[in-house]
PDB file of N, CA and C in Angstrom:
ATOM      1  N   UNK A   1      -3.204 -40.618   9.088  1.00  0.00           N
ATOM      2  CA  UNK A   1      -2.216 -39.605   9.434  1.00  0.00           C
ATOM      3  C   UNK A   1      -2.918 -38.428  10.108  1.00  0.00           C
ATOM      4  N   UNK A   2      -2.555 -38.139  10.912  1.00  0.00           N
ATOM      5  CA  UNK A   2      -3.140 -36.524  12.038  1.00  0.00           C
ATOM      6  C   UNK A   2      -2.782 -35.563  11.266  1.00  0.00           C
ATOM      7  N   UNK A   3      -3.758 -34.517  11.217  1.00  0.00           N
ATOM      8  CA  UNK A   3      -3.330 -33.145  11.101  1.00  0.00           C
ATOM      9  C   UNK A   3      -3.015 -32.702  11.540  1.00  0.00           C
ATOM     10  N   UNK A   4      -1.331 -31.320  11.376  1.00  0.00           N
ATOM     11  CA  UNK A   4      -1.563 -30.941  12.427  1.00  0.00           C
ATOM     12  C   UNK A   4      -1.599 -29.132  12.527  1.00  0.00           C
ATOM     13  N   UNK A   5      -1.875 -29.000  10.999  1.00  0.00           N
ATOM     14  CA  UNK A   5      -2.607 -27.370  10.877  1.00  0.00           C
ATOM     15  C   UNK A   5      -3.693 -27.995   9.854  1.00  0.00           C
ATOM     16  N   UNK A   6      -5.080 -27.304  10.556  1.00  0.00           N
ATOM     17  CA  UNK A   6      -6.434 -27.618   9.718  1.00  0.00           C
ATOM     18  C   UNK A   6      -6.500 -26.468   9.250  1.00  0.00           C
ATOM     19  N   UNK A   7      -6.694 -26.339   7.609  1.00  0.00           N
ATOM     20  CA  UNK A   7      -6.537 -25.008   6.887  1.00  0.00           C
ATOM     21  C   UNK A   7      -8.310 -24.679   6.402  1.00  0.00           C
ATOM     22  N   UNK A   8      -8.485 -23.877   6.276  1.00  0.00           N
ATOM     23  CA  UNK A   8     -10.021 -23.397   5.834  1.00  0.00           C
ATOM     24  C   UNK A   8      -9.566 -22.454   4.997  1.00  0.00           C
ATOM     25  N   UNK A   9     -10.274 -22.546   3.614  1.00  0.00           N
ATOM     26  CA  UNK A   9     -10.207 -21.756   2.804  1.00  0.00           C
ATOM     27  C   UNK A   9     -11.751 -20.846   2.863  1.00  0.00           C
ATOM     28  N   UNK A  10     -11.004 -19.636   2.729  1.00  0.00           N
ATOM     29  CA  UNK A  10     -12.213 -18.296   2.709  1.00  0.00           C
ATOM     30  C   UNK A  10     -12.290 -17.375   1.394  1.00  0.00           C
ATOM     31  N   UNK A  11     -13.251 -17.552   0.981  1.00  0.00           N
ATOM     32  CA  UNK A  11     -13.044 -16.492  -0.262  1.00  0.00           C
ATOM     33  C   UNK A  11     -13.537 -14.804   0.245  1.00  0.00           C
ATOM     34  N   UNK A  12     -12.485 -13.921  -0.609  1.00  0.00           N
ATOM     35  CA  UNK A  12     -13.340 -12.497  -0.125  1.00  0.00           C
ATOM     36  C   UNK A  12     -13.026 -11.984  -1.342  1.00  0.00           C
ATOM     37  N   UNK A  13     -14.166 -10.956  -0.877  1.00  0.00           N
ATOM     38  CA  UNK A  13     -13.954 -10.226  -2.768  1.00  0.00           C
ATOM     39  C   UNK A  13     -13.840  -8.695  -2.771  1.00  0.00           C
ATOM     40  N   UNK A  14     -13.110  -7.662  -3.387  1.00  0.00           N
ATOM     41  CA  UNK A  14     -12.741  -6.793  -3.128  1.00  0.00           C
ATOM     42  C   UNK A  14     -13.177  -5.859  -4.470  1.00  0.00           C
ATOM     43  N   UNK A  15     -13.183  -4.646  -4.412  1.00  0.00           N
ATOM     44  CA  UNK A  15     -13.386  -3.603  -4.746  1.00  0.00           C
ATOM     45  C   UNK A  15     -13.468  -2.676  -4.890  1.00  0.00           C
ATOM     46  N   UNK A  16     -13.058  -1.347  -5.788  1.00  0.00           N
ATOM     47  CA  UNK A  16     -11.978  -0.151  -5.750  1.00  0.00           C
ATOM     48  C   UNK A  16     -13.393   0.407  -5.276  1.00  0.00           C
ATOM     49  N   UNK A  17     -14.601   0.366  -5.338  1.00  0.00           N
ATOM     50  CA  UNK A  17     -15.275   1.458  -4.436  1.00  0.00           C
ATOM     51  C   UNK A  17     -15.217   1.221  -2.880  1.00  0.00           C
ATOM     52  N   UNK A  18     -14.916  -0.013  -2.531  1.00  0.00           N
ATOM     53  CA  UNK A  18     -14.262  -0.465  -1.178  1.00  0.00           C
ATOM     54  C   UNK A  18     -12.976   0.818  -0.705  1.00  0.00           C
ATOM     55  N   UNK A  19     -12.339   0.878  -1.512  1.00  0.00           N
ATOM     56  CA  UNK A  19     -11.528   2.162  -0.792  1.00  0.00           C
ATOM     57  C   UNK A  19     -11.345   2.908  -1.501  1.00  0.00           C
ATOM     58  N   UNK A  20     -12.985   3.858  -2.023  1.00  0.00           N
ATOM     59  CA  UNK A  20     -12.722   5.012  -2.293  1.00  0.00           C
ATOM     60  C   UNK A  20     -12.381   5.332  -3.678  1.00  0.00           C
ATOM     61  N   UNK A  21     -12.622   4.583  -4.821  1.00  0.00           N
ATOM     62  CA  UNK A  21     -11.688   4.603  -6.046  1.00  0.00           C
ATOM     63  C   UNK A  21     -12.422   3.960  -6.769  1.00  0.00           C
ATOM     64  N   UNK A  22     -12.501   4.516  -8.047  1.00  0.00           N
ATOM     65  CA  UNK A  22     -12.981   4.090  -9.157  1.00  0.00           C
ATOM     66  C   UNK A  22     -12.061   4.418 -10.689  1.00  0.00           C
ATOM     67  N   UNK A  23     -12.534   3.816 -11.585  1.00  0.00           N
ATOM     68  CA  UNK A  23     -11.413   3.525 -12.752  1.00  0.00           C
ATOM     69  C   UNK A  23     -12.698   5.174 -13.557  1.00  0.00           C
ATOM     70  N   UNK A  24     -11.341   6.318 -14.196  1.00  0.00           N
ATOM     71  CA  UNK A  24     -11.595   6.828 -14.731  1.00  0.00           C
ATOM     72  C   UNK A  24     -11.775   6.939 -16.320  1.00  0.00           C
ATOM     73  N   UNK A  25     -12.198   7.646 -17.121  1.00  0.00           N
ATOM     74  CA  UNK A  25     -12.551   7.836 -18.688  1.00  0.00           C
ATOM     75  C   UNK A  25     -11.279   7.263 -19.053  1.00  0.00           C
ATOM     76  N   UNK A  26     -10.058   7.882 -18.832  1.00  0.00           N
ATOM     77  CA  UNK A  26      -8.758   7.479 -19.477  1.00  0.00           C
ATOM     78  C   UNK A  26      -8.197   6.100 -19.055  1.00  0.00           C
ATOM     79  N   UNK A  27      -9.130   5.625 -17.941  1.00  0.00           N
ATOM     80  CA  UNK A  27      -8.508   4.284 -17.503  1.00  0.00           C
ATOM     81  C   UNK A  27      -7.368   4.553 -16.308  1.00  0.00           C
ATOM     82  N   UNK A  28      -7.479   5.652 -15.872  1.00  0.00           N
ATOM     83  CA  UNK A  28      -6.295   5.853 -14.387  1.00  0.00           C
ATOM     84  C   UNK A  28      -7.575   5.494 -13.256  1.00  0.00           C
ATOM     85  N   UNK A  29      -6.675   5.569 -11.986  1.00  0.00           N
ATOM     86  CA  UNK A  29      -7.406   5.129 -10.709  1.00  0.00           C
ATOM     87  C   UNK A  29      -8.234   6.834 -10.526  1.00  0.00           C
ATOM     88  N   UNK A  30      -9.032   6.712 -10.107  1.00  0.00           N
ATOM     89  CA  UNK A  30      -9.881   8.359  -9.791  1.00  0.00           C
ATOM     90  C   UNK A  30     -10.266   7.918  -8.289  1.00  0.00           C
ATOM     91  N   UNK A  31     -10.751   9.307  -7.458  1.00  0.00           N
ATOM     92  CA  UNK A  31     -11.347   8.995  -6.171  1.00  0.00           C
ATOM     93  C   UNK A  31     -13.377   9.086  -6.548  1.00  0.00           C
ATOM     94  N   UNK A  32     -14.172   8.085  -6.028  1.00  0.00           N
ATOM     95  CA  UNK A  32     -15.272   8.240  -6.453  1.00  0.00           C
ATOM     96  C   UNK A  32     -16.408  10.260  -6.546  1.00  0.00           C
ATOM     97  N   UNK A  33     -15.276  10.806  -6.042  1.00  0.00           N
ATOM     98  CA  UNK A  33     -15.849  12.039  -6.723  1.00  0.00           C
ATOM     99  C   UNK A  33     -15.288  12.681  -8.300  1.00  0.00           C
ATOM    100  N   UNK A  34     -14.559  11.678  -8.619  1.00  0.00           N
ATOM    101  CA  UNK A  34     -14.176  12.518  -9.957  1.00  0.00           C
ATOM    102  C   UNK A  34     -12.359  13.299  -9.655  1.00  0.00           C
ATOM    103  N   UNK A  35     -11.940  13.389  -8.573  1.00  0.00           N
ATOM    104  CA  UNK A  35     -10.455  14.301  -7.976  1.00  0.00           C
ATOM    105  C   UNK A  35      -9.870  13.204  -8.418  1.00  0.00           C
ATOM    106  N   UNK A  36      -8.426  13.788  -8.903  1.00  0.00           N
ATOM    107  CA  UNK A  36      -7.544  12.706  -9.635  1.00  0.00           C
ATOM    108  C   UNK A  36      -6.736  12.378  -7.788  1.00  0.00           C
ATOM    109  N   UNK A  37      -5.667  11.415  -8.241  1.00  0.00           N
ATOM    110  CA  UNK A  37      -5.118  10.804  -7.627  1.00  0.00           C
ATOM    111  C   UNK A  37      -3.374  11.385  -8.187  1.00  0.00           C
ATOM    112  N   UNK A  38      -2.961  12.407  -7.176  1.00  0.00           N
ATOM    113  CA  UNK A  38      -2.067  13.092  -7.773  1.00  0.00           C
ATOM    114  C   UNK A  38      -0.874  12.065  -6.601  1.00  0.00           C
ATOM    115  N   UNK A  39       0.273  11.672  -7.332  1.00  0.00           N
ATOM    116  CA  UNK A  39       1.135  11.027  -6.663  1.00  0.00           C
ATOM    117  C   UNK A  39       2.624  11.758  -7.656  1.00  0.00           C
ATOM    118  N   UNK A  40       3.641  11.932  -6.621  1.00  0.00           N
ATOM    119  CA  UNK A  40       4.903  12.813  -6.359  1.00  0.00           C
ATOM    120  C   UNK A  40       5.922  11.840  -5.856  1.00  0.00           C
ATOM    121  N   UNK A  41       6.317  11.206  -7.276  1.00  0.00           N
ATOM    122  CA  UNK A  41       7.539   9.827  -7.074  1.00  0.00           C
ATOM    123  C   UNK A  41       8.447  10.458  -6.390  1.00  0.00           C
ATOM    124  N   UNK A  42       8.905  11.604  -7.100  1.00  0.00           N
ATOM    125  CA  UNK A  42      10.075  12.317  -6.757  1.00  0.00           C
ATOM    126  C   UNK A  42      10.272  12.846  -5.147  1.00  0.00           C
ATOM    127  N   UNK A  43       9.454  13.244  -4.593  1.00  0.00           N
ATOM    128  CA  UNK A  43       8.998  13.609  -3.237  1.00  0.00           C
ATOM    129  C   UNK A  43       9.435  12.571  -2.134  1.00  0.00           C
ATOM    130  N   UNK A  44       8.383  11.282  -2.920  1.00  0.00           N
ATOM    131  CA  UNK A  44       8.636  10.119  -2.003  1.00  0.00           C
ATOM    132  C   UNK A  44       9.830   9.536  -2.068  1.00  0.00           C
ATOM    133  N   UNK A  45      10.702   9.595  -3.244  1.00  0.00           N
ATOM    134  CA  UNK A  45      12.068   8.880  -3.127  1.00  0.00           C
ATOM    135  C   UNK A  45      12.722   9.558  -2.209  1.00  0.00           C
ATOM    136  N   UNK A  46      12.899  10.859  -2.171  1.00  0.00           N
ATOM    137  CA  UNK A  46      13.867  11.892  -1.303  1.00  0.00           C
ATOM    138  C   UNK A  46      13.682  11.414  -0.174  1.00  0.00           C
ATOM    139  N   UNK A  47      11.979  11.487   0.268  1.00  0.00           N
ATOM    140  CA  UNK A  47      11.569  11.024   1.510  1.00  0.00           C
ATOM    141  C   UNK A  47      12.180   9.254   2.211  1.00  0.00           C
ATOM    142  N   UNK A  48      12.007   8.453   1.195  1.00  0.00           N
ATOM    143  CA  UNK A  48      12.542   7.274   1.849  1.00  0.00           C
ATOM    144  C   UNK A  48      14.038   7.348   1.510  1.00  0.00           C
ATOM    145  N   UNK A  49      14.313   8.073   0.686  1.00  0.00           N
ATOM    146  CA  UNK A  49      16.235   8.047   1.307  1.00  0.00           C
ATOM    147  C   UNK A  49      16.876   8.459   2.352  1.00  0.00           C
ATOM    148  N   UNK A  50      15.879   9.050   2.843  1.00  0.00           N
ATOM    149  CA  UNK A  50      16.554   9.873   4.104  1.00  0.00           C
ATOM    150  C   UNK A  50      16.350   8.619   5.031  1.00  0.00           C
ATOM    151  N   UNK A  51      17.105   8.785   6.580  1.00  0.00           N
ATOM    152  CA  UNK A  51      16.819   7.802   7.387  1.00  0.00           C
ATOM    153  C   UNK A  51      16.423   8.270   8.688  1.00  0.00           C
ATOM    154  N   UNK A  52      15.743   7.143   9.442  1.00  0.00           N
ATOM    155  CA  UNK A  52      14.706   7.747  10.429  1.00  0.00           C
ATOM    156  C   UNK A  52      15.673   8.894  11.217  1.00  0.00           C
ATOM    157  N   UNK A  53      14.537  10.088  11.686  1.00  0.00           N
ATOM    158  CA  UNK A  53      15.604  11.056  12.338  1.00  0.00           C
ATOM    159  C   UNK A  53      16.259  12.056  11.819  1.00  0.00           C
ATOM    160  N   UNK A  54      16.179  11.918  10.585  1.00  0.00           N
ATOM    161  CA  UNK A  54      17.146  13.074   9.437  1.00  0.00           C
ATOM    162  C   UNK A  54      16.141  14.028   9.202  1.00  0.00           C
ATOM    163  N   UNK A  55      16.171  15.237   8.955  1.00  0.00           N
ATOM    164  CA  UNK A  55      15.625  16.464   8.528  1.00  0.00           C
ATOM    165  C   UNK A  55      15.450  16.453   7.579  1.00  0.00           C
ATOM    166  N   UNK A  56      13.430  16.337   7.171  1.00  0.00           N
ATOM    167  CA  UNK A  56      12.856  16.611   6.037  1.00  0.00           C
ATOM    168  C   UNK A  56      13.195  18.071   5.081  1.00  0.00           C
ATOM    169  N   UNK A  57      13.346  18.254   4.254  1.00  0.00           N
ATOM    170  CA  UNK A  57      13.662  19.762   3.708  1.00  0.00           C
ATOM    171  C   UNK A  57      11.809  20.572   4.158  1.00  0.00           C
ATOM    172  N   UNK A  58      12.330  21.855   3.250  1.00  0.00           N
ATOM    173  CA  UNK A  58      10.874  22.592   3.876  1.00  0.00           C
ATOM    174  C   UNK A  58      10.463  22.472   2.759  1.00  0.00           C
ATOM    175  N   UNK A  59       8.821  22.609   2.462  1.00  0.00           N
ATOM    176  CA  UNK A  59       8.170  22.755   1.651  1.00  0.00           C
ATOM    177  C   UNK A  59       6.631  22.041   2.120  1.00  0.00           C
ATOM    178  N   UNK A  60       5.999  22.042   1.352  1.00  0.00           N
ATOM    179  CA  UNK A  60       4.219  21.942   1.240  1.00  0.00           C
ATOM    180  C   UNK A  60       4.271  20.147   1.640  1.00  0.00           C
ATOM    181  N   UNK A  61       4.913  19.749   0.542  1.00  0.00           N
ATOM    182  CA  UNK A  61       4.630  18.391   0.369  1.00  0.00           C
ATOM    183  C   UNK A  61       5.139  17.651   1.315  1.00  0.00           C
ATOM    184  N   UNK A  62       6.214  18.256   2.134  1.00  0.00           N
ATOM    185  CA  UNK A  62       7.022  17.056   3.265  1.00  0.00           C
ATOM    186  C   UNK A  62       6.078  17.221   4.492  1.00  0.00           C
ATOM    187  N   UNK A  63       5.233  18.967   5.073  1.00  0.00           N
ATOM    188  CA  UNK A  63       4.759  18.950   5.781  1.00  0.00           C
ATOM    189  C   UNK A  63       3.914  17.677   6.711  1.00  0.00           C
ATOM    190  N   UNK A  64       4.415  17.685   7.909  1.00  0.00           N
ATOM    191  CA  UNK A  64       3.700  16.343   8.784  1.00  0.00           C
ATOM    192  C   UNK A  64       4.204  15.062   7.972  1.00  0.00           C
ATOM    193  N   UNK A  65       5.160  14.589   7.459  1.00  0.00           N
ATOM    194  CA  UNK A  65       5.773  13.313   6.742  1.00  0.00           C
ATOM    195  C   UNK A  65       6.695  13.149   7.350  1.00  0.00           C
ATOM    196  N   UNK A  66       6.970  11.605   7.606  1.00  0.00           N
ATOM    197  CA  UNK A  66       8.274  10.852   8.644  1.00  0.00           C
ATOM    198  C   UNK A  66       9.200  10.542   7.416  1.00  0.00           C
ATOM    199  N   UNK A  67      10.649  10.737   7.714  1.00  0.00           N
ATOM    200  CA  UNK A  67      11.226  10.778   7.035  1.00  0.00           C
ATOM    201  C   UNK A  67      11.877   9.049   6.918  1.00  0.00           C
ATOM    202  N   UNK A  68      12.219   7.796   5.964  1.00  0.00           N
ATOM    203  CA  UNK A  68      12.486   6.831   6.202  1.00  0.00           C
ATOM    204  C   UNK A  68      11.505   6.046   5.222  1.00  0.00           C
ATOM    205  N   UNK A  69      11.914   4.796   4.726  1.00  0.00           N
ATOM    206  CA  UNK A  69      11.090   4.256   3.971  1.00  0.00           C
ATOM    207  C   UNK A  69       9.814   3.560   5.171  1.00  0.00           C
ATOM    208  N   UNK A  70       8.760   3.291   4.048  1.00  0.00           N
ATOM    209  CA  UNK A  70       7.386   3.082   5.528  1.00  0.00           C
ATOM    210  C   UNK A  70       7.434   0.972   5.488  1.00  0.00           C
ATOM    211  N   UNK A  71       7.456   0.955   6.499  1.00  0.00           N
ATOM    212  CA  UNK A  71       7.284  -0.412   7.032  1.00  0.00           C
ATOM    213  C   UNK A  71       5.810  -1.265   6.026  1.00  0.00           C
ATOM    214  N   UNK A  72       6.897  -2.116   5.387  1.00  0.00           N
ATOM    215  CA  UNK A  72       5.977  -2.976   4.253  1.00  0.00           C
ATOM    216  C   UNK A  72       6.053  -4.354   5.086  1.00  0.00           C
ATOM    217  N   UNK A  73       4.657  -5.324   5.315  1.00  0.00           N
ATOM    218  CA  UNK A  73       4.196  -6.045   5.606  1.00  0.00           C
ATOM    219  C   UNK A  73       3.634  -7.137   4.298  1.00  0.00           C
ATOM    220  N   UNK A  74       4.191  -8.511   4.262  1.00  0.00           N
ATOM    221  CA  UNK A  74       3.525  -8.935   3.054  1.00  0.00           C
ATOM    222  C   UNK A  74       2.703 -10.100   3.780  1.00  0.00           C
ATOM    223  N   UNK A  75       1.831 -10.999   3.434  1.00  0.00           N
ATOM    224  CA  UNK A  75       1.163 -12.135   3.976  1.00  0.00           C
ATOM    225  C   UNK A  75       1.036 -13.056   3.120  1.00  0.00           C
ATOM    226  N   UNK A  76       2.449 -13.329   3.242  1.00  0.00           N
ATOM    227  CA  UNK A  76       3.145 -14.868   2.551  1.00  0.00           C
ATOM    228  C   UNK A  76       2.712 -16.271   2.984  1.00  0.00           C
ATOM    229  N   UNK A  77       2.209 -15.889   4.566  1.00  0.00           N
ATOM    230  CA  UNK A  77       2.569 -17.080   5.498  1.00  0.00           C
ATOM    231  C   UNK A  77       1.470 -18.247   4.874  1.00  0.00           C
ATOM    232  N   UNK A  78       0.373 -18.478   4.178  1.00  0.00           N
ATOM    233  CA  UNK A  78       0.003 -19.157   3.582  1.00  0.00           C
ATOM    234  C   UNK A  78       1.003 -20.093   2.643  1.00  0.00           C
ATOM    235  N   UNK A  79       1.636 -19.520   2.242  1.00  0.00           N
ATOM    236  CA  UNK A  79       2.838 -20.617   1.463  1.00  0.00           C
ATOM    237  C   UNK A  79       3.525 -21.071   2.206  1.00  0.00           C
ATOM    238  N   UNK A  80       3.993 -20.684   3.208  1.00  0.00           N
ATOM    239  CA  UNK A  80       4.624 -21.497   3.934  1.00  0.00           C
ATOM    240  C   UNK A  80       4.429 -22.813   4.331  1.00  0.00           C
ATOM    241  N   UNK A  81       2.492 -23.286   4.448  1.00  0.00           N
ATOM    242  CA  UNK A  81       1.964 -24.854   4.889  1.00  0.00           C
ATOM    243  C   UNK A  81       1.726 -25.161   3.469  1.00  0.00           C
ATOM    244  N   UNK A  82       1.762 -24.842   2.202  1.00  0.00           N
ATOM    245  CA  UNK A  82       1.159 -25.635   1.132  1.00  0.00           C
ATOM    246  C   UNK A  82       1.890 -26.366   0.955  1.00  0.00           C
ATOM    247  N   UNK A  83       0.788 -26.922   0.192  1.00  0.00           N
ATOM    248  CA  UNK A  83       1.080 -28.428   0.026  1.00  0.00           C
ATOM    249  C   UNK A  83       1.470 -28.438  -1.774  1.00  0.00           C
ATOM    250  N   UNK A  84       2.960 -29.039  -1.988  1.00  0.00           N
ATOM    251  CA  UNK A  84       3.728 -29.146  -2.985  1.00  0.00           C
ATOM    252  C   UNK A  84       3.139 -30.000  -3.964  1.00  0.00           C
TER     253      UNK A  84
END
């Protein structure tokens, strides 16, 4: 029988000092200087409810931010040829 996608498997191996991050005392994500990793759910929901084009409110945190949820990319396409 012909092939007719030849698949190669690659292993890679990854690691939070790879981007910048290391696991702190309490067990949260830290940046490798020790600065926490401050994240603002509330900020970002407002932000992706709005839709592209709509007027960010004023403040510190929206400054230079597109208003709209951000374009998520997944890389499924490997399941797509496996083999059942």
């Amino acid at each position: 029988m012909k092939e007719y996608f030849a698949s190669k498997t690659v292993d890679v191996t990854q690691s939070l000092s790879d981007f910048g991050l290391k696991l702190g005392d309490d067990g949260k994500l830290v940046r490798l200087d020790g600065s926490r990793i401050k994240t603002n759910a509330a900020f970002k929901e407002w932000i992706y409810k709005l839709k592209a084009g709509e007027r960010l409110p004023r403040g510190r945190y929206f400054k230079n931010k597109r208003p709209g949820k951000p374009l998520m990319i997944q890389d499924e396409f490997h399941s797509l040829f496996s083999s059942k």
